[in-house]
C-alpha atoms as a PDB file:
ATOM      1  CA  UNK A   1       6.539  10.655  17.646  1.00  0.00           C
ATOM      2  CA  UNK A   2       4.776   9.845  14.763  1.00  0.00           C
ATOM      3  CA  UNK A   3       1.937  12.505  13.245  1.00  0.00           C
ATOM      4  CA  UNK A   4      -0.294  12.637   9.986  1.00  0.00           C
ATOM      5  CA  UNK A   5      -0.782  16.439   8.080  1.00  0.00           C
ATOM      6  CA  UNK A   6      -1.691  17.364   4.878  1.00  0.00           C
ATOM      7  CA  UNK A   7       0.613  19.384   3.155  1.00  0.00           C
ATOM      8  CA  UNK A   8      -0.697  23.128   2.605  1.00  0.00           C
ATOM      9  CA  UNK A   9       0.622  23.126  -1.046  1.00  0.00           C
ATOM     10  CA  UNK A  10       0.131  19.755  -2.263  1.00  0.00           C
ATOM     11  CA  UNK A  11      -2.701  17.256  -1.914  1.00  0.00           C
ATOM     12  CA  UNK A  12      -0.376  14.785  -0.662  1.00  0.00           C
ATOM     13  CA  UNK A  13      -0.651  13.314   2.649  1.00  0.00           C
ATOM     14  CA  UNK A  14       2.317  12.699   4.601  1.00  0.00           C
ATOM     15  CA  UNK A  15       3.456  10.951   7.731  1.00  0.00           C
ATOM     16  CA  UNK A  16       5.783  13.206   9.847  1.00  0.00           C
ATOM     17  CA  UNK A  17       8.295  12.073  12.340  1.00  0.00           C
ATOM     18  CA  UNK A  18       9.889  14.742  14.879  1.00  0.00           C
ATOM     19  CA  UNK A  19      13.653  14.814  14.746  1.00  0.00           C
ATOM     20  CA  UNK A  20      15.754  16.242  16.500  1.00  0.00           C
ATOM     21  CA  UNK A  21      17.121  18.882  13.927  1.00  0.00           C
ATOM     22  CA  UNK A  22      13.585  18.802  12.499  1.00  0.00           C
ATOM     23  CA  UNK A  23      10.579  16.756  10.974  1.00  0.00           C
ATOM     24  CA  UNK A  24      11.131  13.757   8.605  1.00  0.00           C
ATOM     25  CA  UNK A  25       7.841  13.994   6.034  1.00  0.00           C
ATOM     26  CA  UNK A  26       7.009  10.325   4.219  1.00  0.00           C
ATOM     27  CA  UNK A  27       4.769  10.797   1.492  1.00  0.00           C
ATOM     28  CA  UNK A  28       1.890   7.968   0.803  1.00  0.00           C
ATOM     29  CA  UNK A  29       3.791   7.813  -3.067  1.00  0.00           C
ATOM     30  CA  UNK A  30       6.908   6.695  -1.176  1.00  0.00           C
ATOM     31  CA  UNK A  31       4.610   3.843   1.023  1.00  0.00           C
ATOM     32  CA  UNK A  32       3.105   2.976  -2.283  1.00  0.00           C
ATOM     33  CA  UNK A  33       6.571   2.162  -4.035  1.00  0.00           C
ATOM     34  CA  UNK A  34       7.516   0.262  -0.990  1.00  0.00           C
ATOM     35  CA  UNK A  35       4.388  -1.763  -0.942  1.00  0.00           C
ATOM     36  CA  UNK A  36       4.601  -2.813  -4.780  1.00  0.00           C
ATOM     37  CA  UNK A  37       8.345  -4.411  -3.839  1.00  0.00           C
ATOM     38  CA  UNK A  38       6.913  -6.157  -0.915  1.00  0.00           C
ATOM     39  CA  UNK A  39       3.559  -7.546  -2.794  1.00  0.00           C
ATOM     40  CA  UNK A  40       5.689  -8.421  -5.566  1.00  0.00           C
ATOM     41  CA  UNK A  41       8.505 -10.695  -3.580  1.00  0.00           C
ATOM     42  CA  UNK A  42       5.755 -12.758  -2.510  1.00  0.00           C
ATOM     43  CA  UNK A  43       5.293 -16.049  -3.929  1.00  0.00           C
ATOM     44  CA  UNK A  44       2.261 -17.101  -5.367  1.00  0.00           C
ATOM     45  CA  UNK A  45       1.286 -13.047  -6.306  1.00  0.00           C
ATOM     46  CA  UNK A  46       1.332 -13.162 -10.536  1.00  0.00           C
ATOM     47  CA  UNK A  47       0.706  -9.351 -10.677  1.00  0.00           C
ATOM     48  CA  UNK A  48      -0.150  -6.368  -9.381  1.00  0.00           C
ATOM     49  CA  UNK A  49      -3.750  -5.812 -11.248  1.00  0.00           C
ATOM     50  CA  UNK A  50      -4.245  -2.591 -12.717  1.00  0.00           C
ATOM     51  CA  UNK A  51      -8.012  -2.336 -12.688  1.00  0.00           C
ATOM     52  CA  UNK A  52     -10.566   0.708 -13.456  1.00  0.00           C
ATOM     53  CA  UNK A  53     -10.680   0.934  -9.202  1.00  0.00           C
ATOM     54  CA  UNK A  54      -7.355   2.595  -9.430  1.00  0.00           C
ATOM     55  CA  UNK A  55      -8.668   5.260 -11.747  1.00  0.00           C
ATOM     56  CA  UNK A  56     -11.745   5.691  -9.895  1.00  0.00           C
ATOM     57  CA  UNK A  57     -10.128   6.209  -6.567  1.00  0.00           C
ATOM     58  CA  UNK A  58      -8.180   9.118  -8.364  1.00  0.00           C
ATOM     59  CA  UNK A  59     -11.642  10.509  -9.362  1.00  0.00           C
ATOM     60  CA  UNK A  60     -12.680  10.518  -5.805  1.00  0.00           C
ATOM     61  CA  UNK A  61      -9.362  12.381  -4.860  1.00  0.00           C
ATOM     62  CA  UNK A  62      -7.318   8.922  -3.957  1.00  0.00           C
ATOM     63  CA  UNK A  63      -4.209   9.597  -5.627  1.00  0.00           C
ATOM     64  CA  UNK A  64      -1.964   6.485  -6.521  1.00  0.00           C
ATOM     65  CA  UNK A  65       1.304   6.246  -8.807  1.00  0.00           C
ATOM     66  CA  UNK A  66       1.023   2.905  -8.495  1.00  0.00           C
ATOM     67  CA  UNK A  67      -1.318   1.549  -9.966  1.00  0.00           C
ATOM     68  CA  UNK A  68      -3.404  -1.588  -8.453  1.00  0.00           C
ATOM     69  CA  UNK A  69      -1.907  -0.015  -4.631  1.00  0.00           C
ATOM     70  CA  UNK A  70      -4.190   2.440  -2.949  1.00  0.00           C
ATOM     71  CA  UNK A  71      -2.086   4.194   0.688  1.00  0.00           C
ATOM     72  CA  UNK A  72      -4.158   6.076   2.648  1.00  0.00           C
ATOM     73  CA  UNK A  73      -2.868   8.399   5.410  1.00  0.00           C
ATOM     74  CA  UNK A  74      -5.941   8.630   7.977  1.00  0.00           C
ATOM     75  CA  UNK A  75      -5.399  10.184  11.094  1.00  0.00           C
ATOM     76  CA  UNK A  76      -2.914   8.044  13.071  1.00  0.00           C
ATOM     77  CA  UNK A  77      -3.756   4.803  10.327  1.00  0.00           C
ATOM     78  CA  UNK A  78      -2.206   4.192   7.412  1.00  0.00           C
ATOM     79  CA  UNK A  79      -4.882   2.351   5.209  1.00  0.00           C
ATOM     80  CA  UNK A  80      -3.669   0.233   1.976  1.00  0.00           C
ATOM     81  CA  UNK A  81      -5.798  -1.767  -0.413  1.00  0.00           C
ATOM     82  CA  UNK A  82      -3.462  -3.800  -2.878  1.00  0.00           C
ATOM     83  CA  UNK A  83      -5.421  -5.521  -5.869  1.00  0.00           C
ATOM     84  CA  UNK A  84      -3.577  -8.684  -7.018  1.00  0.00           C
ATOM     85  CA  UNK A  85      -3.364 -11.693  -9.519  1.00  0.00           C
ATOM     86  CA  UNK A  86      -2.958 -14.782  -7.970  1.00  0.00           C
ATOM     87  CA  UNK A  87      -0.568 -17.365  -9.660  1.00  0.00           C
ATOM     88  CA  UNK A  88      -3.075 -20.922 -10.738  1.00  0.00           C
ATOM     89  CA  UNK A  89      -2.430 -23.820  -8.281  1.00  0.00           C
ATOM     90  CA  UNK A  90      -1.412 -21.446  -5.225  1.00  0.00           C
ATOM     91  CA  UNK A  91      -3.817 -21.272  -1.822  1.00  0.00           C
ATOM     92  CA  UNK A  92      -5.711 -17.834  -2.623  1.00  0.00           C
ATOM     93  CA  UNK A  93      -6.000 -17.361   1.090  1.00  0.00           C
ATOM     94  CA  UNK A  94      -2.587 -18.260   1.798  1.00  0.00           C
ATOM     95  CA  UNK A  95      -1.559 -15.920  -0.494  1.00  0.00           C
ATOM     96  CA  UNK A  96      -3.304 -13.063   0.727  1.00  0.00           C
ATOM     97  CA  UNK A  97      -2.195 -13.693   4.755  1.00  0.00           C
ATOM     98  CA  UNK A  98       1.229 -13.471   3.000  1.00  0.00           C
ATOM     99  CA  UNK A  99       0.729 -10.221   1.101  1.00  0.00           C
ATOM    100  CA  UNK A 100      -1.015  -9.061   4.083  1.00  0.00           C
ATOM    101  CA  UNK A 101       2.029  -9.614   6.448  1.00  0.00           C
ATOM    102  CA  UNK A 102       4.251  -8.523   4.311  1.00  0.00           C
ATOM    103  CA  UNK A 103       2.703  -5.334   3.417  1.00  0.00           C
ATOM    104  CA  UNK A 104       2.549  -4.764   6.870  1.00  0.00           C
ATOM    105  CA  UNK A 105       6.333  -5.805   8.045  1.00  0.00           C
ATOM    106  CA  UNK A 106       7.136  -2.704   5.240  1.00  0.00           C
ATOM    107  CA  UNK A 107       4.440   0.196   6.455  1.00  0.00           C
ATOM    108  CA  UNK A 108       5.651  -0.891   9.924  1.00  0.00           C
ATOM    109  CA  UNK A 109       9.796  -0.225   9.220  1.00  0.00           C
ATOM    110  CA  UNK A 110       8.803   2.729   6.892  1.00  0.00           C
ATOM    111  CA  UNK A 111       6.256   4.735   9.264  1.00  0.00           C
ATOM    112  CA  UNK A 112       6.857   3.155  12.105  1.00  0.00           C
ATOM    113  CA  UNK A 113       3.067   2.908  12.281  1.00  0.00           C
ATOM    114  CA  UNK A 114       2.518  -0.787  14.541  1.00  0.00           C
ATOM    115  CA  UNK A 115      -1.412  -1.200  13.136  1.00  0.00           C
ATOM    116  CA  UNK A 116      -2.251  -0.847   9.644  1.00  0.00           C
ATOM    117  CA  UNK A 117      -5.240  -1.606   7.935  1.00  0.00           C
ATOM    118  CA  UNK A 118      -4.854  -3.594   5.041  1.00  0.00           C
ATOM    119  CA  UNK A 119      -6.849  -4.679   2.430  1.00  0.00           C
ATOM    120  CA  UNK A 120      -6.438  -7.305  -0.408  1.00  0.00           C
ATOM    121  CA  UNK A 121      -8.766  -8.158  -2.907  1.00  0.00           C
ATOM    122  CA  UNK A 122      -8.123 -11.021  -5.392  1.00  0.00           C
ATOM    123  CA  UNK A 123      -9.006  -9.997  -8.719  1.00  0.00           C
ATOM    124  CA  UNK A 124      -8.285 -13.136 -10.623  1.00  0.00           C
ATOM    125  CA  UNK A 125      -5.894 -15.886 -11.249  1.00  0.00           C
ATOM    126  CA  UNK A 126      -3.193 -15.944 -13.849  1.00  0.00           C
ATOM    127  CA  UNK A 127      -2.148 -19.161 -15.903  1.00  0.00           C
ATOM    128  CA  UNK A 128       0.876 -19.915 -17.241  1.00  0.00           C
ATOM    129  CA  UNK A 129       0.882 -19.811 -20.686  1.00  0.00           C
END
């Protein structure tokens, strides 16, 4: 059975998983790490961007290591927005679907969460110097 809590001594959310000699606890950092290898394995992504959004999700209480990767844990959703560089000459779209599926093949074998919302916004394209 998967479940969402907050932790009572960190602002961390987590997604727990009963166990049998106890409760497995995934934090969103540890989504957020696996979602930056995922994004980054696909072809046509340049880069992760690291934008001013990152910083003001954090001011709004959105906490992300990595930066250009926001993980929410919302009730029973896991919500992640992933900001990225597309590489000149590749489909933009194409791209996206790919991060998209990707992203969500990971939160999927990590959480064991089926639906996730997932969000990816373009920031710009990146030519090879």
């Amino acid at each position: 059975m998967v479940q969402t809590k907050r932790r009572h001594n960190m602002s961390e959310n987590y997604i727990s998983c009963k166990a049998e000699n106890g409760s497995i606890n995934i934090s969103e950092e540890v989504i957020s790490a696996m979602v930056r290898t995922a994004v980054t394995e696909v072809d046509g992504v340049a880069a992760i961007s690291n934008t001013t959004t990152g910083e003001i999700a954090e001011l709004i209480g959105i906490k992300s290591m990595s930066k250009g990767i926001t993980v929410q844990i919302i009730d029973d959703t896991v919500k992640v927005d992933v900001i990225i560089l597309v590489r000149y000459g590749c489909n933009i779209v194409n791209v996206a679907r790919e991060v998209q599926n990707s992203v969500g093949e990971v939160v999927q074998a990590v959480t064991g969460i089926e639906k996730a919302e997932i969000n990816v916004h373009v920031s710009g394209v990146a030519f090879e110097k």
